[in-house]
Protein backbone atom coordinates (compact mmCIF):
# COMPACT_ATOMS: atom_id res chain seq x y z
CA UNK A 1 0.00 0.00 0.00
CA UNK A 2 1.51 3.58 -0.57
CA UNK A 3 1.63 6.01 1.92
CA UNK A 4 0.19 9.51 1.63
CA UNK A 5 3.55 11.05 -0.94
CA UNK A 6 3.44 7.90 -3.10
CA UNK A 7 -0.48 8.22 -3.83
CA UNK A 8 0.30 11.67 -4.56
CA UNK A 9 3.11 10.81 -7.01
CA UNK A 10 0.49 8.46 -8.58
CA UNK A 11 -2.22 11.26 -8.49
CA UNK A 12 0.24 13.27 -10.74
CA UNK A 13 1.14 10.74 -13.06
CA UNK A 14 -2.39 10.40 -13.61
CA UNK A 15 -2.94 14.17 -14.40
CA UNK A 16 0.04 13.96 -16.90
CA UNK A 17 -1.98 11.35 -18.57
CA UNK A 18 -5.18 12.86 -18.55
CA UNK A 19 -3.34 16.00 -19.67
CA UNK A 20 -2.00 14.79 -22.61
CA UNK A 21 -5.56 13.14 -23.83
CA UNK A 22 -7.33 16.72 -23.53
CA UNK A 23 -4.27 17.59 -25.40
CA UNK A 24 -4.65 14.97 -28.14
CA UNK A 25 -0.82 14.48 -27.86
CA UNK A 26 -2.30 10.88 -27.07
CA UNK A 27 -5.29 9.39 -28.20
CA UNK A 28 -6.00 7.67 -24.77
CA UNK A 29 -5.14 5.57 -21.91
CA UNK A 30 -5.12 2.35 -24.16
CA UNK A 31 -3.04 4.08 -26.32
CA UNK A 32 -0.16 4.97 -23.69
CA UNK A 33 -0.28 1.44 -22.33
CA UNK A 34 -0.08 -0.64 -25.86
CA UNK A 35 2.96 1.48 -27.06
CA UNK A 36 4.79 0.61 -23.72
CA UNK A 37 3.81 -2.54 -23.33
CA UNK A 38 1.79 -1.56 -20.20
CA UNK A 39 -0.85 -3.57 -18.33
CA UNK A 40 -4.14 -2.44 -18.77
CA UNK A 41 -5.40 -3.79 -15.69
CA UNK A 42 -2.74 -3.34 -13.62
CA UNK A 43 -3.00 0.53 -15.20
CA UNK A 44 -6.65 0.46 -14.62
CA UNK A 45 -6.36 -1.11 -11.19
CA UNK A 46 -3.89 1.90 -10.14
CA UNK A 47 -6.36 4.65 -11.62
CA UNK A 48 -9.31 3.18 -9.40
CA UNK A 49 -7.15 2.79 -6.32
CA UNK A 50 -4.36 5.14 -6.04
CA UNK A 51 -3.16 3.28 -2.98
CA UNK A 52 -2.43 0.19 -4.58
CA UNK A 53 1.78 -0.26 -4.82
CA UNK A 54 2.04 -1.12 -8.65
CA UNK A 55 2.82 2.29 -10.45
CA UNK A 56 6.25 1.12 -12.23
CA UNK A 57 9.21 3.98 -12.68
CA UNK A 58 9.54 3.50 -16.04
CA UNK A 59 5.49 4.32 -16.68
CA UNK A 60 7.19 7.84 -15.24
CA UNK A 61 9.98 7.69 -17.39
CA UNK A 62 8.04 7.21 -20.56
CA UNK A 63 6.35 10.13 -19.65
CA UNK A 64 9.60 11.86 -18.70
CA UNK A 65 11.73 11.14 -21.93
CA UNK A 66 8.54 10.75 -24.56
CA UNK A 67 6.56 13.81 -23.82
CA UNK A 68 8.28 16.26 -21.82
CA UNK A 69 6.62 15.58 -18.13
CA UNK A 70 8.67 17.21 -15.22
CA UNK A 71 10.60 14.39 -13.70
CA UNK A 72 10.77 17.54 -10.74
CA UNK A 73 6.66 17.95 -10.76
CA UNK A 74 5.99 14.23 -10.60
CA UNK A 75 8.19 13.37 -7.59
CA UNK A 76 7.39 16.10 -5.78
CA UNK A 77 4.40 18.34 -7.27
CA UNK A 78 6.82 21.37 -8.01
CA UNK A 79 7.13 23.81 -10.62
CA UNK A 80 5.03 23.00 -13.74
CA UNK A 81 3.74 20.00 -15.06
CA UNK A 82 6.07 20.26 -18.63
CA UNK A 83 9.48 21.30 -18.90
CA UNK A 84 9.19 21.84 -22.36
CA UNK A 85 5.48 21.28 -24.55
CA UNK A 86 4.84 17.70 -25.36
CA UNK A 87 5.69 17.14 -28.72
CA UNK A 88 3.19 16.26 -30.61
CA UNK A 89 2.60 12.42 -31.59
């Protein structure tokens, strides 16, 4: 189970996500977790229970490396979300 910082780490990576859907720099959750190779019900699991201890690093560094997600903002909910604008897909 995570404690209170890790469901807010998990909180974040979900509002990247949801971010870059209203975006359309992805077309949705499916989308993100077929071109990592992502389980969708572990992913789904996580966004229904935030408290649940199965949110992998790399999901973060995907987001981190592929679209321009604050590595800074994620950990710790600082600065802004992007460090530079997604690029688009």
């Amino acid at each position: 189970m995570q404690n209170e910082e890790g469901k807010k780490i998990v909180e974040r990576f979900f509002e990247a996500i949801y971010d870059l859907k209203e975006r359309k720099i992805i077309r949705g959750k499916q989308t993100f977790t077929r071109r990592y190779g992502i389980n969708n019900r572990n992913f789904w699991l996580l966004e229904q229970d935030k408290s649940r201890d199965i949110l992998q690093l790399a999901w973060i560094a995907h987001l981190v490396t592929d679209y321009g997600v604050s590595a800074e903002w994620i950990m710790t909910g600082k600065g802004k979300m992007y460090k530079k604008e997604p690029p688009l897909q």
